[in-house]
N, C-alpha and C. Protein backbone atom coordinates (compact mmCIF):
# COMPACT_ATOMS: atom_id res chain seq x y z
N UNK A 1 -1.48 -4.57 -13.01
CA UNK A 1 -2.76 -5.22 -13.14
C UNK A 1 -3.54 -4.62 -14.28
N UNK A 2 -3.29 -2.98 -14.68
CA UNK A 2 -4.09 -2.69 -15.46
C UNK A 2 -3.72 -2.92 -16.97
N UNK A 3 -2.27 -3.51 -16.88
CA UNK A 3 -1.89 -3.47 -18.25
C UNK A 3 -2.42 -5.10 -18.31
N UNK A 4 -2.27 -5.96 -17.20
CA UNK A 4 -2.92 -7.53 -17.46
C UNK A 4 -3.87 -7.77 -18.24
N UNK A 5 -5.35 -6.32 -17.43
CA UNK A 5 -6.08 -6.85 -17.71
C UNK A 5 -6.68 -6.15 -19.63
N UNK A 6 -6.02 -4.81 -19.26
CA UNK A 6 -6.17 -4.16 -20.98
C UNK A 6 -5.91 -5.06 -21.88
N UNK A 7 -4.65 -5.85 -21.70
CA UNK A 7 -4.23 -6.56 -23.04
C UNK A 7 -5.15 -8.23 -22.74
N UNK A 8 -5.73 -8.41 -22.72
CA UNK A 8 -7.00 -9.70 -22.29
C UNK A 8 -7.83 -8.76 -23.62
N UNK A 9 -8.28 -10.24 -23.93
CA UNK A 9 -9.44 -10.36 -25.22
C UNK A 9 -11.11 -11.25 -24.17
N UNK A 10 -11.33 -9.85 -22.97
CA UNK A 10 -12.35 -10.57 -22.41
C UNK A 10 -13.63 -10.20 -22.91
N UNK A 11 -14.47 -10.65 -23.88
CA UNK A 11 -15.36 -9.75 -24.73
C UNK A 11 -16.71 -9.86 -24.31
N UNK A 12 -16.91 -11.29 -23.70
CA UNK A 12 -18.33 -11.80 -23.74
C UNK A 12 -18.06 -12.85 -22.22
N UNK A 13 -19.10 -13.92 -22.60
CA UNK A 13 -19.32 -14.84 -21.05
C UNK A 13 -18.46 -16.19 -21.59
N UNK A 14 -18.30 -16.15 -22.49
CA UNK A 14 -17.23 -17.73 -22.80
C UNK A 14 -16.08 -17.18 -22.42
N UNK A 15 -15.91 -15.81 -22.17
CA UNK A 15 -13.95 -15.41 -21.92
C UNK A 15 -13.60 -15.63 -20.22
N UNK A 16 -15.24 -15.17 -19.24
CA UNK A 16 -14.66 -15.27 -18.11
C UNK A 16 -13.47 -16.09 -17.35
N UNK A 17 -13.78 -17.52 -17.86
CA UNK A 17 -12.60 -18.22 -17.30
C UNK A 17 -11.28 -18.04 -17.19
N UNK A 18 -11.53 -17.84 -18.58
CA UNK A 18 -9.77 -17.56 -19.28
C UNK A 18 -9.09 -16.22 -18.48
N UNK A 19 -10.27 -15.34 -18.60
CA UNK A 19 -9.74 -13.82 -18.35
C UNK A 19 -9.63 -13.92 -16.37
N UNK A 20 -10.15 -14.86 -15.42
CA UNK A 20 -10.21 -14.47 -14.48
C UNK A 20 -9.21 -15.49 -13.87
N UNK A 21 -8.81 -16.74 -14.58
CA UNK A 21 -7.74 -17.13 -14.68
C UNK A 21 -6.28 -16.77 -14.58
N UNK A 22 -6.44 -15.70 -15.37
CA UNK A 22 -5.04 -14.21 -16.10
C UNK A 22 -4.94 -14.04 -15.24
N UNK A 23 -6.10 -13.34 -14.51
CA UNK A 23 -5.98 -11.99 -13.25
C UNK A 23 -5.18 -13.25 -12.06
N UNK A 24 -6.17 -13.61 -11.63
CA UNK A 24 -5.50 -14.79 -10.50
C UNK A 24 -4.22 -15.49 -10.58
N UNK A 25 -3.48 -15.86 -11.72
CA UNK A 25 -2.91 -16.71 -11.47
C UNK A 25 -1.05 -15.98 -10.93
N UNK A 26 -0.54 -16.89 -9.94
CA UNK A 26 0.43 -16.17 -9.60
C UNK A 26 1.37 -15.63 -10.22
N UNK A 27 2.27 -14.38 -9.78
CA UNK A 27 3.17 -13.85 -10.54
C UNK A 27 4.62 -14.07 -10.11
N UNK A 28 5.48 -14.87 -10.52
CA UNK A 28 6.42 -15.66 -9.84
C UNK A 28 7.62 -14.17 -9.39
N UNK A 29 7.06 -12.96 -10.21
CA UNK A 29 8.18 -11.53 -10.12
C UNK A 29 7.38 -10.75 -9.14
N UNK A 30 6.51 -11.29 -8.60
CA UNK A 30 5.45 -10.37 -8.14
C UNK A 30 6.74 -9.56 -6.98
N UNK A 31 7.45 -9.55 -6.37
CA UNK A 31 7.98 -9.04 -5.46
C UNK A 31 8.58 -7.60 -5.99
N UNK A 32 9.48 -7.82 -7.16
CA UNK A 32 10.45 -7.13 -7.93
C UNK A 32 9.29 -6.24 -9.06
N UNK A 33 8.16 -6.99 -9.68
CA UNK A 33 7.73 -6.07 -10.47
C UNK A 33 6.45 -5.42 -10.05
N UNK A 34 6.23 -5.92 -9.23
CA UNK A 34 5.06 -4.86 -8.46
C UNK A 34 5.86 -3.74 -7.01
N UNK A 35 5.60 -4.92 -6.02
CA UNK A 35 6.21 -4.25 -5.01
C UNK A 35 7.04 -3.46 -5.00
N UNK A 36 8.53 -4.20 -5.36
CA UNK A 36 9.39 -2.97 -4.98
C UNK A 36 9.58 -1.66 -6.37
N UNK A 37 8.79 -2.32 -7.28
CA UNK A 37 8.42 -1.04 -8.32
C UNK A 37 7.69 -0.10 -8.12
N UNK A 38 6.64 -0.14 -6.83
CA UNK A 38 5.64 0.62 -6.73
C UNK A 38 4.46 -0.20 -7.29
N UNK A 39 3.28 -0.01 -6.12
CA UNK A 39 1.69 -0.55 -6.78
C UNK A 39 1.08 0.76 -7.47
N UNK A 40 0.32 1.12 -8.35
CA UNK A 40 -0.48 1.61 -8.78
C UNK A 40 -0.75 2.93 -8.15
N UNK A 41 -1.05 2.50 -6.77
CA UNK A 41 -1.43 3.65 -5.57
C UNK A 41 0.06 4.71 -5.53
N UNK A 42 0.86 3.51 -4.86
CA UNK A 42 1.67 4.25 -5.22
C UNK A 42 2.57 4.87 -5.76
N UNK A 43 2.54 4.76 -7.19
CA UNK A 43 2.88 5.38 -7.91
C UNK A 43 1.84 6.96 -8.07
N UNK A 44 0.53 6.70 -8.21
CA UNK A 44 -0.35 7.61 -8.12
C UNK A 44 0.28 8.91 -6.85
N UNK A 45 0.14 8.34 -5.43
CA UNK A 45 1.14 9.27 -4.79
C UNK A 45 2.33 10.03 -4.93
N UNK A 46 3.01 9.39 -5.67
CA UNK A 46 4.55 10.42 -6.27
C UNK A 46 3.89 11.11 -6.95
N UNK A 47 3.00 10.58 -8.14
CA UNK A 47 2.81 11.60 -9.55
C UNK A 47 2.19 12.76 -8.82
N UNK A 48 0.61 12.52 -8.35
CA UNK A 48 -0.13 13.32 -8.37
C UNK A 48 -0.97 14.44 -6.99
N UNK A 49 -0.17 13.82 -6.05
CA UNK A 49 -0.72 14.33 -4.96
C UNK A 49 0.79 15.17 -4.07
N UNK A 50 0.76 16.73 -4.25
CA UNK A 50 1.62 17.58 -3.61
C UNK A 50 1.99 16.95 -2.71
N UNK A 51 3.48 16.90 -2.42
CA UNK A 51 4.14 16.70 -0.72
C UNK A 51 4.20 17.75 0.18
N UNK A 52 4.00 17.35 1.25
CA UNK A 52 3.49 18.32 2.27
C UNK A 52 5.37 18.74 2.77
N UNK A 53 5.43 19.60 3.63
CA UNK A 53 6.70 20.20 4.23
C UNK A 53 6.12 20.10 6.07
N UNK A 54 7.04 19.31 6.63
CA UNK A 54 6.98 18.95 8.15
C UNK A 54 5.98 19.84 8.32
N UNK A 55 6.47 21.37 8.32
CA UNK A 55 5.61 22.40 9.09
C UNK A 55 4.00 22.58 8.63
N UNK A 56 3.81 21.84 7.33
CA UNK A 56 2.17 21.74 7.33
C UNK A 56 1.38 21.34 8.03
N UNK A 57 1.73 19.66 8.92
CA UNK A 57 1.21 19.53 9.90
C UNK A 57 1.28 19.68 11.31
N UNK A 58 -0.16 20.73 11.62
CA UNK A 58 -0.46 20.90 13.04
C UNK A 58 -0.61 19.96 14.00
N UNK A 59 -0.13 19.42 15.10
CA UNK A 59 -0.50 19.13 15.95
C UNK A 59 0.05 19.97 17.29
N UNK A 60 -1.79 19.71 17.75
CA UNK A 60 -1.73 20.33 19.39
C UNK A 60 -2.16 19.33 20.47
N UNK A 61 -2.22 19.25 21.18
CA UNK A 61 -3.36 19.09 22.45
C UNK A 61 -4.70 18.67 22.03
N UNK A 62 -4.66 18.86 20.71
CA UNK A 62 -6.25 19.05 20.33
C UNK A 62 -6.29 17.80 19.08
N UNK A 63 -5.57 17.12 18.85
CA UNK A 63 -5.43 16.74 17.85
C UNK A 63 -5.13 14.87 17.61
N UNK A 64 -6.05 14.30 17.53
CA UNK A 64 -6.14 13.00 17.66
C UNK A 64 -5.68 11.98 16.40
N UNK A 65 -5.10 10.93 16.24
CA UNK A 65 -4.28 10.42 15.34
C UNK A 65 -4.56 8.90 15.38
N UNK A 66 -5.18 8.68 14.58
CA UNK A 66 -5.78 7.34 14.33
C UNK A 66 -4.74 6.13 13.67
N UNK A 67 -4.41 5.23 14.26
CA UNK A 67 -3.95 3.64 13.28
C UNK A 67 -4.51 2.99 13.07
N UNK A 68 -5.03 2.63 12.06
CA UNK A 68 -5.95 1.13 11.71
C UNK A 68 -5.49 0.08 11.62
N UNK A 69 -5.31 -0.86 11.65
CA UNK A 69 -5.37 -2.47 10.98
C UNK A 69 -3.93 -2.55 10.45
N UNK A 70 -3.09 -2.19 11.67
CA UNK A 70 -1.69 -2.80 11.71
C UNK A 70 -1.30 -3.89 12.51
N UNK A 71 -2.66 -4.38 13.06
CA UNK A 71 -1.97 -6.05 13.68
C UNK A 71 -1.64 -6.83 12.86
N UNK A 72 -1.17 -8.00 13.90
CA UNK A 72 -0.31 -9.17 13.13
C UNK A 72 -0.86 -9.83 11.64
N UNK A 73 -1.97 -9.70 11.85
CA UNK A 73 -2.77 -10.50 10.83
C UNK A 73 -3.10 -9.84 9.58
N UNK A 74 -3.06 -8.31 9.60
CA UNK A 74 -2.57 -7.64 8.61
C UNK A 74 -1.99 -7.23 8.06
N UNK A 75 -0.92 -7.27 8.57
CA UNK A 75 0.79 -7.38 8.13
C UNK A 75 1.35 -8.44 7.36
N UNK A 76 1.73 -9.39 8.41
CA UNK A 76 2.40 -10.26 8.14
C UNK A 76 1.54 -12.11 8.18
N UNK A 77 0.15 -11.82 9.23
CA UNK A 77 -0.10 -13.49 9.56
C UNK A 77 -1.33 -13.41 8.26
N UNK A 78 -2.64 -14.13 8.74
CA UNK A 78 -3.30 -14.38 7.74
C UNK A 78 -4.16 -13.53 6.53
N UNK A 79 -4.30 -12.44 6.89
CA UNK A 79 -4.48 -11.39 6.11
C UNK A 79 -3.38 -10.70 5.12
N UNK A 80 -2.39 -11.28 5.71
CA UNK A 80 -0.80 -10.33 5.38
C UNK A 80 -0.98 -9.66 4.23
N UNK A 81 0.05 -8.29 3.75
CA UNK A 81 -0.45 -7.76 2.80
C UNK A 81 0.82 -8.04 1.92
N UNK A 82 0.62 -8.18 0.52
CA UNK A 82 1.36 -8.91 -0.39
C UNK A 82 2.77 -8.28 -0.36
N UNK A 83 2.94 -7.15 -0.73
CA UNK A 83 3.87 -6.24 -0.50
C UNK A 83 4.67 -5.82 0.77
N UNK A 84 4.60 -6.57 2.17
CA UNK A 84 4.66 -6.22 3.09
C UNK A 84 6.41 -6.39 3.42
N UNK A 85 6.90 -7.66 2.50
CA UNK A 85 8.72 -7.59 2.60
C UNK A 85 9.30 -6.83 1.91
N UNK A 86 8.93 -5.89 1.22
CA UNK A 86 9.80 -5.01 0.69
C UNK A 86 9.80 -3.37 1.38
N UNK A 87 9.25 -3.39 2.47
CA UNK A 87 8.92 -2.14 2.81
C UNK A 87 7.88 -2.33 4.25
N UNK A 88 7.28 -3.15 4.61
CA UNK A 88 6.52 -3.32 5.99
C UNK A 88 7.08 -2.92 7.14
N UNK A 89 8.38 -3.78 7.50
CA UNK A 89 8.79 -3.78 8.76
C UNK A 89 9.36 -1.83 8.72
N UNK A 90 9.99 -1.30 7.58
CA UNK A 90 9.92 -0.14 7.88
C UNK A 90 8.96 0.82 7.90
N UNK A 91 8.09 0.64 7.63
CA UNK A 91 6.64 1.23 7.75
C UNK A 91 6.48 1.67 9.15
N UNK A 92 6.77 0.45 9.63
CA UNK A 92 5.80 -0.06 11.22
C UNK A 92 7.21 0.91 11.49
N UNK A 93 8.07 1.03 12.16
CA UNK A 93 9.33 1.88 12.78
C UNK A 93 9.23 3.29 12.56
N UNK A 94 9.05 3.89 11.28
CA UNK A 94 8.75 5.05 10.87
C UNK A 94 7.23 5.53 11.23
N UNK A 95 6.34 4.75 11.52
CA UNK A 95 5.23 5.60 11.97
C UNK A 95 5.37 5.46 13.46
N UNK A 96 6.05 4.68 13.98
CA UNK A 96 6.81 4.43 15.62
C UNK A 96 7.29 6.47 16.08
N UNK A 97 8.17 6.07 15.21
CA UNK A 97 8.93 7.28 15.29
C UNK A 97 8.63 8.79 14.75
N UNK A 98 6.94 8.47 14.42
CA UNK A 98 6.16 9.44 13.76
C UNK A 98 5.32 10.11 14.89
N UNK A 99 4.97 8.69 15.44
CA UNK A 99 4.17 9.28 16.94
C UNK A 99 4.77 9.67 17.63
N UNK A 100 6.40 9.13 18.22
CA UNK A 100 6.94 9.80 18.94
C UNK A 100 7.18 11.53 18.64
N UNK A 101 7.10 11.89 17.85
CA UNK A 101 7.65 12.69 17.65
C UNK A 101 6.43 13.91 17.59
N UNK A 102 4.79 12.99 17.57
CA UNK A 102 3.65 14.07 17.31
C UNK A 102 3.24 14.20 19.30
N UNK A 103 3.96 12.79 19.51
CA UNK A 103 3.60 13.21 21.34
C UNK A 103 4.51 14.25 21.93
N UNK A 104 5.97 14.81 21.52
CA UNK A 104 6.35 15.39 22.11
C UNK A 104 5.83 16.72 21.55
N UNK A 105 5.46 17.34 20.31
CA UNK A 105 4.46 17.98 19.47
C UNK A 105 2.95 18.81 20.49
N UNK A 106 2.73 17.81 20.87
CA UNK A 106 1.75 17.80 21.56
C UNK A 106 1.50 17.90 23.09
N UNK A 107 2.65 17.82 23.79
CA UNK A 107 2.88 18.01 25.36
C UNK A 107 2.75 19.32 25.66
């Protein structure tokens, strides 16, 4: 997206159309050249933010673990998130098997 919008000649108020046009209009590779290339974010995550080692995180008894806005409608139904077939359904299994593993952690 950021190279979309860098290379755009949006200078003034006669360009909006054109330029918001660019941004919007669909990307028929969108699967292959975003998604399974990595979005932005995450790419940002590999580069720049240390990986942790299992034993960094604590959990006790004491220690509460939040999921947000993994229903249907943010996944996959009307909200769905664009990127969600190249990597969703394993998402959802691996943080399955994330909790399991912070409840026995925690007994």
């Amino acid at each position: 997206m950021k190279d979309t919008i860098g290379g755009m000649e949006c200078k003034g108020f006669a360009d909006i159309d054109k330029c918001i046009g660019a941004v919007l209009a669909p990307n028929p590779k969108h699967q292959s050249e975003c998604c399974a290339a990595g979005t932005e974010y995450d790419n940002f995550l590999l580069s720049e933010v240390p990986a942790m080692a299992a034993d960094d995180l604590v959990v006790d008894s004491e220690t509460a673990i939040a999921i947000i806005d993994v229903q249907k409608d943010f996944t996959v139904g009307s909200f769905a998130q664009p990127c969600w077939g190249t990597g969703g359904s394993g998402m959802v299994s691996r943080s399955l098997n994330s909790l399991r593993r912070q409840q026995q952690l925690a007994a």
